[in-house]
C-alpha atoms as a PDB file:
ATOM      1  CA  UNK A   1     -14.977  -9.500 -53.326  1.00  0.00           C
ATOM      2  CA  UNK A   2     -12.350 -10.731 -51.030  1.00  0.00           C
ATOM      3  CA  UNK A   3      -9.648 -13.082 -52.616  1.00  0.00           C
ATOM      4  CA  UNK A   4      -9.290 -16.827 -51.551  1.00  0.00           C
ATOM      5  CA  UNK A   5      -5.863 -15.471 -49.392  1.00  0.00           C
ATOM      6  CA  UNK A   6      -8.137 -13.242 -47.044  1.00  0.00           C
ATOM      7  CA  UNK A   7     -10.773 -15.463 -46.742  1.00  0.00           C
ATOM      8  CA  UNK A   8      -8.318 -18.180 -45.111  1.00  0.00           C
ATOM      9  CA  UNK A   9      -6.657 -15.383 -43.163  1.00  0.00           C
ATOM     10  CA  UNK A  10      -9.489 -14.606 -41.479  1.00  0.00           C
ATOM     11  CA  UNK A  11     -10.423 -17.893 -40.980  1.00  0.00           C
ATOM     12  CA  UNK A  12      -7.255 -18.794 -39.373  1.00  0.00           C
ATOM     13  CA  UNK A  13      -7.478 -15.592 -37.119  1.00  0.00           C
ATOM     14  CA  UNK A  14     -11.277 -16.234 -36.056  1.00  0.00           C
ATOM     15  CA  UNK A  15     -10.105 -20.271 -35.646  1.00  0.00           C
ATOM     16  CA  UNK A  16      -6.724 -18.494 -33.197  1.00  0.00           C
ATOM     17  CA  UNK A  17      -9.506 -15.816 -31.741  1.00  0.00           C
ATOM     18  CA  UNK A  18     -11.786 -18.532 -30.228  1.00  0.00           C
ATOM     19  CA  UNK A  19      -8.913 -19.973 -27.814  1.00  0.00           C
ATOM     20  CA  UNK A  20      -6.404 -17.073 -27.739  1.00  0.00           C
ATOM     21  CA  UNK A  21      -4.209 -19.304 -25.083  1.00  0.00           C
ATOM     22  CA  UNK A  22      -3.620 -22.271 -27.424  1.00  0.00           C
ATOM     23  CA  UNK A  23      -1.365 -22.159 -30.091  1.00  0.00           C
ATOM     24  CA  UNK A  24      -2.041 -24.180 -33.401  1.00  0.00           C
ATOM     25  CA  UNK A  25       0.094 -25.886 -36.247  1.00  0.00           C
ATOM     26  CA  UNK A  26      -0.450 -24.826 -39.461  1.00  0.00           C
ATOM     27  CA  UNK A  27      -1.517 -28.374 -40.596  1.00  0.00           C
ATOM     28  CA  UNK A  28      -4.508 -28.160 -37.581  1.00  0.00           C
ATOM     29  CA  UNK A  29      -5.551 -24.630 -38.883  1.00  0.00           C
ATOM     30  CA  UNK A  30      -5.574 -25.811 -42.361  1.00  0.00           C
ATOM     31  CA  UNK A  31      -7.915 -28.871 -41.360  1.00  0.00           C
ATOM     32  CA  UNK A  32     -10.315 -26.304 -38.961  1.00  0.00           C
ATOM     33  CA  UNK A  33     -10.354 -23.757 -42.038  1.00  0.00           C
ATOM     34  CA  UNK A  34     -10.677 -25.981 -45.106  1.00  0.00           C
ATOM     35  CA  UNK A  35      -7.576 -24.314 -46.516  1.00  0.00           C
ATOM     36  CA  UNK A  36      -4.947 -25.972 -48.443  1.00  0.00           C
ATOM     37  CA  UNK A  37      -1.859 -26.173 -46.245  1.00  0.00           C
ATOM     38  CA  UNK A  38       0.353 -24.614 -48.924  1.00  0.00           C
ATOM     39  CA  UNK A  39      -1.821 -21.869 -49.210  1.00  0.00           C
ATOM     40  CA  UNK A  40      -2.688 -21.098 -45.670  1.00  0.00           C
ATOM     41  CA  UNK A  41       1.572 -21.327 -44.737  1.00  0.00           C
ATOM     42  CA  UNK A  42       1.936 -18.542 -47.175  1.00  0.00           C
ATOM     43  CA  UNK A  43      -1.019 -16.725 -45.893  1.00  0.00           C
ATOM     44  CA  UNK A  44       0.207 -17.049 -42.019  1.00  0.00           C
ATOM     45  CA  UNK A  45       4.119 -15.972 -43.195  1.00  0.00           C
ATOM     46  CA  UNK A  46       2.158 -12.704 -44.513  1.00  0.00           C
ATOM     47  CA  UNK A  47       0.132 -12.476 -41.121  1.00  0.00           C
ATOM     48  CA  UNK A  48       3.734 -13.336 -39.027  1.00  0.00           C
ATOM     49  CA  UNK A  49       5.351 -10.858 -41.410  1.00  0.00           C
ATOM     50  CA  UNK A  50       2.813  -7.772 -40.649  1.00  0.00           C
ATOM     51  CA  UNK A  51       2.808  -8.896 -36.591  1.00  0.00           C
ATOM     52  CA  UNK A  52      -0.745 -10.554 -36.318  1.00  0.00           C
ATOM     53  CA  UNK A  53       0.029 -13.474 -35.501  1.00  0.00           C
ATOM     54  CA  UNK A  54       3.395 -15.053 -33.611  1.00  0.00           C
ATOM     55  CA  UNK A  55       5.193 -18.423 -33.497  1.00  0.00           C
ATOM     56  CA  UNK A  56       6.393 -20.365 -31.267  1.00  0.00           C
ATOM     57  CA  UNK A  57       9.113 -23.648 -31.730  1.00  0.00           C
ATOM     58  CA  UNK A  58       8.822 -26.960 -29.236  1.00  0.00           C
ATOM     59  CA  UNK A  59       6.074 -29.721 -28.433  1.00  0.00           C
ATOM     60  CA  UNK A  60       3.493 -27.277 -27.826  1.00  0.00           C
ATOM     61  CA  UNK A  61       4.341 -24.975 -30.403  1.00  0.00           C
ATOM     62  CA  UNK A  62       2.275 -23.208 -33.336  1.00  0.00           C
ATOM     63  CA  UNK A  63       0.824 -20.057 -33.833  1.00  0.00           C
ATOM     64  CA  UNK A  64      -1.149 -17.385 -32.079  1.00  0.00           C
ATOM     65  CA  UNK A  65      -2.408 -14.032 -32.362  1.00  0.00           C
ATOM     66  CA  UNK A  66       0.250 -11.367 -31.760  1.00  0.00           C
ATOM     67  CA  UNK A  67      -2.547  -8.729 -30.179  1.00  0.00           C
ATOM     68  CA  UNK A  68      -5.645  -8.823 -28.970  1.00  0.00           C
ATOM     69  CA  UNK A  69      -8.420 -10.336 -31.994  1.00  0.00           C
ATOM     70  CA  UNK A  70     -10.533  -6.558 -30.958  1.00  0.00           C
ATOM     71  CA  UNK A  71      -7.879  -4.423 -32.620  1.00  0.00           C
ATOM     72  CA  UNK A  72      -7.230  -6.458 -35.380  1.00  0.00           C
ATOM     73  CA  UNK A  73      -9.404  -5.196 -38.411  1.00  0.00           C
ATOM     74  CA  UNK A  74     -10.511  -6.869 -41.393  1.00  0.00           C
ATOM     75  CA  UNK A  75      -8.527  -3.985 -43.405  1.00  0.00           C
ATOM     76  CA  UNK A  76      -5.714  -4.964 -41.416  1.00  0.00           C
ATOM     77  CA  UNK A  77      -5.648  -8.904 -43.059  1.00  0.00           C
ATOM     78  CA  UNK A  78      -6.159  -7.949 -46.337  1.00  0.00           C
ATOM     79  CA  UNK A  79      -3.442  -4.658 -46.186  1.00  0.00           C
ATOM     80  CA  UNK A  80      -1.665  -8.358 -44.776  1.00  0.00           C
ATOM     81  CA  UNK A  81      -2.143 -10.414 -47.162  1.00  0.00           C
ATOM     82  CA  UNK A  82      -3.340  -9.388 -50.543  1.00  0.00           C
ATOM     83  CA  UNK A  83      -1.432  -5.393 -50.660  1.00  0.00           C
ATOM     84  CA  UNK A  84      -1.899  -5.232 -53.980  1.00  0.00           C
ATOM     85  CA  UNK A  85      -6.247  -5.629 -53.913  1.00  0.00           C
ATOM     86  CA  UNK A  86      -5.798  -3.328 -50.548  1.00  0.00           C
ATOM     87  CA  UNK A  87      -4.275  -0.741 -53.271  1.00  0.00           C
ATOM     88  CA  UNK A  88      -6.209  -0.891 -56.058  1.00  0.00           C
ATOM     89  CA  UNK A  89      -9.802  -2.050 -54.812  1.00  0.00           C
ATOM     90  CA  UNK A  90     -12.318  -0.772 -57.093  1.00  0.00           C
ATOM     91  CA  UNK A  91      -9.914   2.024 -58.731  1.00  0.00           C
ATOM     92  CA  UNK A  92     -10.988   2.672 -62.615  1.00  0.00           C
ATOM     93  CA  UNK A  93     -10.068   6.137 -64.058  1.00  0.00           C
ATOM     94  CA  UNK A  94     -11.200   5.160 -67.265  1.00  0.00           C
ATOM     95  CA  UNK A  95     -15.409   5.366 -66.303  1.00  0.00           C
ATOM     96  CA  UNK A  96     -17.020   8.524 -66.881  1.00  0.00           C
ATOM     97  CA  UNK A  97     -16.427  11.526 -63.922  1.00  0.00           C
ATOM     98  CA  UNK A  98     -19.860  10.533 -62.602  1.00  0.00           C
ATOM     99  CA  UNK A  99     -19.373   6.768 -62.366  1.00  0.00           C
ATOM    100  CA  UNK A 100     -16.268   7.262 -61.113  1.00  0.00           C
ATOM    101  CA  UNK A 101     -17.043   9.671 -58.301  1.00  0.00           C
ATOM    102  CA  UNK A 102     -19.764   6.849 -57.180  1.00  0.00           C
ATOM    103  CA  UNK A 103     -17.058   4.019 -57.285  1.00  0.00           C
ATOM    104  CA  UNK A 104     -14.903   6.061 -54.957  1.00  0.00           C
ATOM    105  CA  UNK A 105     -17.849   6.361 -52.697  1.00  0.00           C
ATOM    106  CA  UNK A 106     -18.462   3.078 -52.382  1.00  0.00           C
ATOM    107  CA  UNK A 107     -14.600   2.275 -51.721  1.00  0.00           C
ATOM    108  CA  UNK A 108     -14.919   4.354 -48.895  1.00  0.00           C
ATOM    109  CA  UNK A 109     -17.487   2.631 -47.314  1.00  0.00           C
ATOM    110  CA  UNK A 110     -16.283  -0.573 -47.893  1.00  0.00           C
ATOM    111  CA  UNK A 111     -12.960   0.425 -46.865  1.00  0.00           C
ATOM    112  CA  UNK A 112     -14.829   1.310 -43.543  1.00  0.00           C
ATOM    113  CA  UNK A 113     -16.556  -1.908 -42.977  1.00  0.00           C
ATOM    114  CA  UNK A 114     -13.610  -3.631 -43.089  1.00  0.00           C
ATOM    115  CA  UNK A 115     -11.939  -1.206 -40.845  1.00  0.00           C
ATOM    116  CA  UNK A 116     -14.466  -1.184 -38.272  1.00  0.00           C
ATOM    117  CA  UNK A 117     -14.912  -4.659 -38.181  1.00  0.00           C
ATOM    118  CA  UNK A 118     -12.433  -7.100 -36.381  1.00  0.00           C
ATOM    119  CA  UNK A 119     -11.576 -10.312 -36.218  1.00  0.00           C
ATOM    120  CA  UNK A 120     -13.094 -10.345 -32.129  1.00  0.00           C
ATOM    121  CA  UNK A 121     -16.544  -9.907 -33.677  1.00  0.00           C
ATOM    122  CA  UNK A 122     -16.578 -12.551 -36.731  1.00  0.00           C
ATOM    123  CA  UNK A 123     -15.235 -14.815 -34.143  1.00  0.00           C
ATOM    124  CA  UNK A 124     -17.905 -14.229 -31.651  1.00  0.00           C
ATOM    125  CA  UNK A 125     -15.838 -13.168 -29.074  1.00  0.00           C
ATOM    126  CA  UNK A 126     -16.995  -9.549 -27.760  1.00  0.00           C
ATOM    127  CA  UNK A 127     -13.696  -7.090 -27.883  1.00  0.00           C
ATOM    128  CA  UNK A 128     -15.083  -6.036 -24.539  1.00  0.00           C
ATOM    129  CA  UNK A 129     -17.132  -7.397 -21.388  1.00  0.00           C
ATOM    130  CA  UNK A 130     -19.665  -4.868 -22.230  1.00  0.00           C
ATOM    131  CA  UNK A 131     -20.263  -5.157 -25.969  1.00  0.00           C
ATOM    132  CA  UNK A 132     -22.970  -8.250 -25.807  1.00  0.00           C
ATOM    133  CA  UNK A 133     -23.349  -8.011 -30.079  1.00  0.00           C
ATOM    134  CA  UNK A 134     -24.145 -11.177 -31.554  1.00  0.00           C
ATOM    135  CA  UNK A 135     -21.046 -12.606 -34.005  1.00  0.00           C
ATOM    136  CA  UNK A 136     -21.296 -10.934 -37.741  1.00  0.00           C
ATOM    137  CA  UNK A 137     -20.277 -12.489 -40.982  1.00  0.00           C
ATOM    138  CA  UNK A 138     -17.807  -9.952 -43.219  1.00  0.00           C
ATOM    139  CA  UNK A 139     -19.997 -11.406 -46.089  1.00  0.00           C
ATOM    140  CA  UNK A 140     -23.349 -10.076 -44.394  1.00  0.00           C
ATOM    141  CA  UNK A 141     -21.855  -6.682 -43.617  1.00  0.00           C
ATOM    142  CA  UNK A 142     -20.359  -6.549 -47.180  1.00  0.00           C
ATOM    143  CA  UNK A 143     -24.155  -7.770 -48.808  1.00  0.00           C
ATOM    144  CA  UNK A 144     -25.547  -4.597 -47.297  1.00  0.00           C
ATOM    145  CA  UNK A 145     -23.166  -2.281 -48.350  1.00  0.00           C
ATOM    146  CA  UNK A 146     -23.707  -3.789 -51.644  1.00  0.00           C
ATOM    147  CA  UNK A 147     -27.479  -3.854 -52.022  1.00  0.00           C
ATOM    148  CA  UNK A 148     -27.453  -0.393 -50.959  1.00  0.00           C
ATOM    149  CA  UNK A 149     -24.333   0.250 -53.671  1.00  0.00           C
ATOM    150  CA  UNK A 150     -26.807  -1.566 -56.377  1.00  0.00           C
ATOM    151  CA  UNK A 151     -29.932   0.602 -55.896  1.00  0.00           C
ATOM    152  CA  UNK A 152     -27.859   3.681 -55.960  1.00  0.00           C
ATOM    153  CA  UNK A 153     -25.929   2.756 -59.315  1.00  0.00           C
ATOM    154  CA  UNK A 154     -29.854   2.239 -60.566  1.00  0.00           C
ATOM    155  CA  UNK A 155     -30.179   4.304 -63.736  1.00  0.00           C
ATOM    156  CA  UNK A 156     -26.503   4.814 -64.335  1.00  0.00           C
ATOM    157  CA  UNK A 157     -24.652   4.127 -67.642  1.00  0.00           C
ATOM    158  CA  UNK A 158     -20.901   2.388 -67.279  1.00  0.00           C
ATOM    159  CA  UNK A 159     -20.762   3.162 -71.031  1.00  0.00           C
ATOM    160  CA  UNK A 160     -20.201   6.758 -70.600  1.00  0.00           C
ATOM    161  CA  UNK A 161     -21.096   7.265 -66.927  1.00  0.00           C
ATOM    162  CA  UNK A 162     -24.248   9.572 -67.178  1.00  0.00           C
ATOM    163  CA  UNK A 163     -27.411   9.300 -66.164  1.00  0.00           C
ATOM    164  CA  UNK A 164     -29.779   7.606 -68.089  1.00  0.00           C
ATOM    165  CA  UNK A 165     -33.200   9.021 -67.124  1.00  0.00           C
ATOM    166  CA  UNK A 166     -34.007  12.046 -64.687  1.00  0.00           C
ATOM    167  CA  UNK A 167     -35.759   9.931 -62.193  1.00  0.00           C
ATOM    168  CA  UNK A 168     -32.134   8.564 -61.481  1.00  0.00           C
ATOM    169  CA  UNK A 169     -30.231   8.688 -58.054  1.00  0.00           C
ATOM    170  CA  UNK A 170     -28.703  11.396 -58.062  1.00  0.00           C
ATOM    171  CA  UNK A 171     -26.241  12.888 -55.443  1.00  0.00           C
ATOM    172  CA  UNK A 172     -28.073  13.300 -51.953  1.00  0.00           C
ATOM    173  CA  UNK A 173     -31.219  11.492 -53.598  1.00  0.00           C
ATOM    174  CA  UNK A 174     -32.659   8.210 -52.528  1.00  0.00           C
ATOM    175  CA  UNK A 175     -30.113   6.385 -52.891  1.00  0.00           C
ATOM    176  CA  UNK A 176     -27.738   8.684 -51.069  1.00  0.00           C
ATOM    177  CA  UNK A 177     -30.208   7.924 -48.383  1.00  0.00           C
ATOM    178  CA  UNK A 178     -29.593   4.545 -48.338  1.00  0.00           C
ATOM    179  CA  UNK A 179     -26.081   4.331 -48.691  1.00  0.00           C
ATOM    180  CA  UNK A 180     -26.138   6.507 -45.479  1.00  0.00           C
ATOM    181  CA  UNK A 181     -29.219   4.152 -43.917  1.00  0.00           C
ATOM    182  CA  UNK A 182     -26.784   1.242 -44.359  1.00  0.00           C
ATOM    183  CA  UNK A 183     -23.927   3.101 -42.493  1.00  0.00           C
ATOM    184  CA  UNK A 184     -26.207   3.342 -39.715  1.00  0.00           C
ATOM    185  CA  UNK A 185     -26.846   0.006 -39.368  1.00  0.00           C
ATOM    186  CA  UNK A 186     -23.063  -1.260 -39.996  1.00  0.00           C
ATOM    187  CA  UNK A 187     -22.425   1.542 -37.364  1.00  0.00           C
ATOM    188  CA  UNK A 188     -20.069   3.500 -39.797  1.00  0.00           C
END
């Protein structure tokens, strides 16, 4: 769901989150994260270029975050580094009205688990002395938004986006309840 760009974005955030104090070079993020260095110098010019992260010249130089890893969003990296998914996630006017009004649902919610989840949390590092969470994976969050996405598309036709039988979801239905049972739980 989120492109190979993101992924190593967040990566290299979580890697910068875990020792906010000590700047790295691209080459030692790219060996911590796995990402080609290529790809992960375009990725941090995108994160330098939307004021995430800063840079610093010398001996001791690399990069660090530009703010504090709690108000840095997942939305945030990807409206960083991959605008044009940020603009057209899950967008299809071509499905039937009822499909369609489904798919927007669920791009709201996803949009707000990335929102309300920052790069402080998948790094393990509470945003706050007083938030004692335990560190979350964006993969987890976005499984359960998913699952619950799956059960309520049960029944449902991408052919001409009707219902298929009467016992389907429908609007405020089961499934409606557990699209808003999985907000609870990803505090949405």
């Amino acid at each position: 769901m989120l492109s190979s760009r993101v992924r190593y974005a967040i990566a290299a955030l979580t890697a910068l989150a875990r020792n906010p104090e000590r700047p790295r070079t691209a080459e030692r993020l790219a060996a911590v994260t796995g990402a080609p260095l290529a790809t992960l110098s375009k990725v941090l010019q995108a994160l330098a270029r939307a004021r995430l992260i800063g840079a610093s010249r010398g001996p001791h130089g690399g990069v660090r975050l530009a703010k504090e890893a709690g108000s840095i969003s997942v939305l945030d990296v990807v409206g960083a580094v991959d605008s044009a998914a940020h603009r057209r996630m899950l967008r299809s006017e071509s499905l039937g009205p009822c499909l369609y009004r489904r798919l927007a649902l669920l791009r709201r919610m996803v949009t707000l688990v990335l929102d309300r989840t920052t790069i402080a949390e998948l790094a393990g590092t509470p945003p706050d002395a007083n938030d004692e969470r335990p560190p979350v994976s964006i993969d987890e969050l976005l499984a359960q938004a998913i699952e619950a996405w799956d059960r309520a598309l049960a029944g449902v036709s991408a052919d001409d986006g009707r219902e298929r039988s009467s016992d389907a979801p429908r609007r405020g239905g089961p499934a409606a309840a557990d699209l808003r049972q999985t907000g609870k739980r990803l505090d949405l």
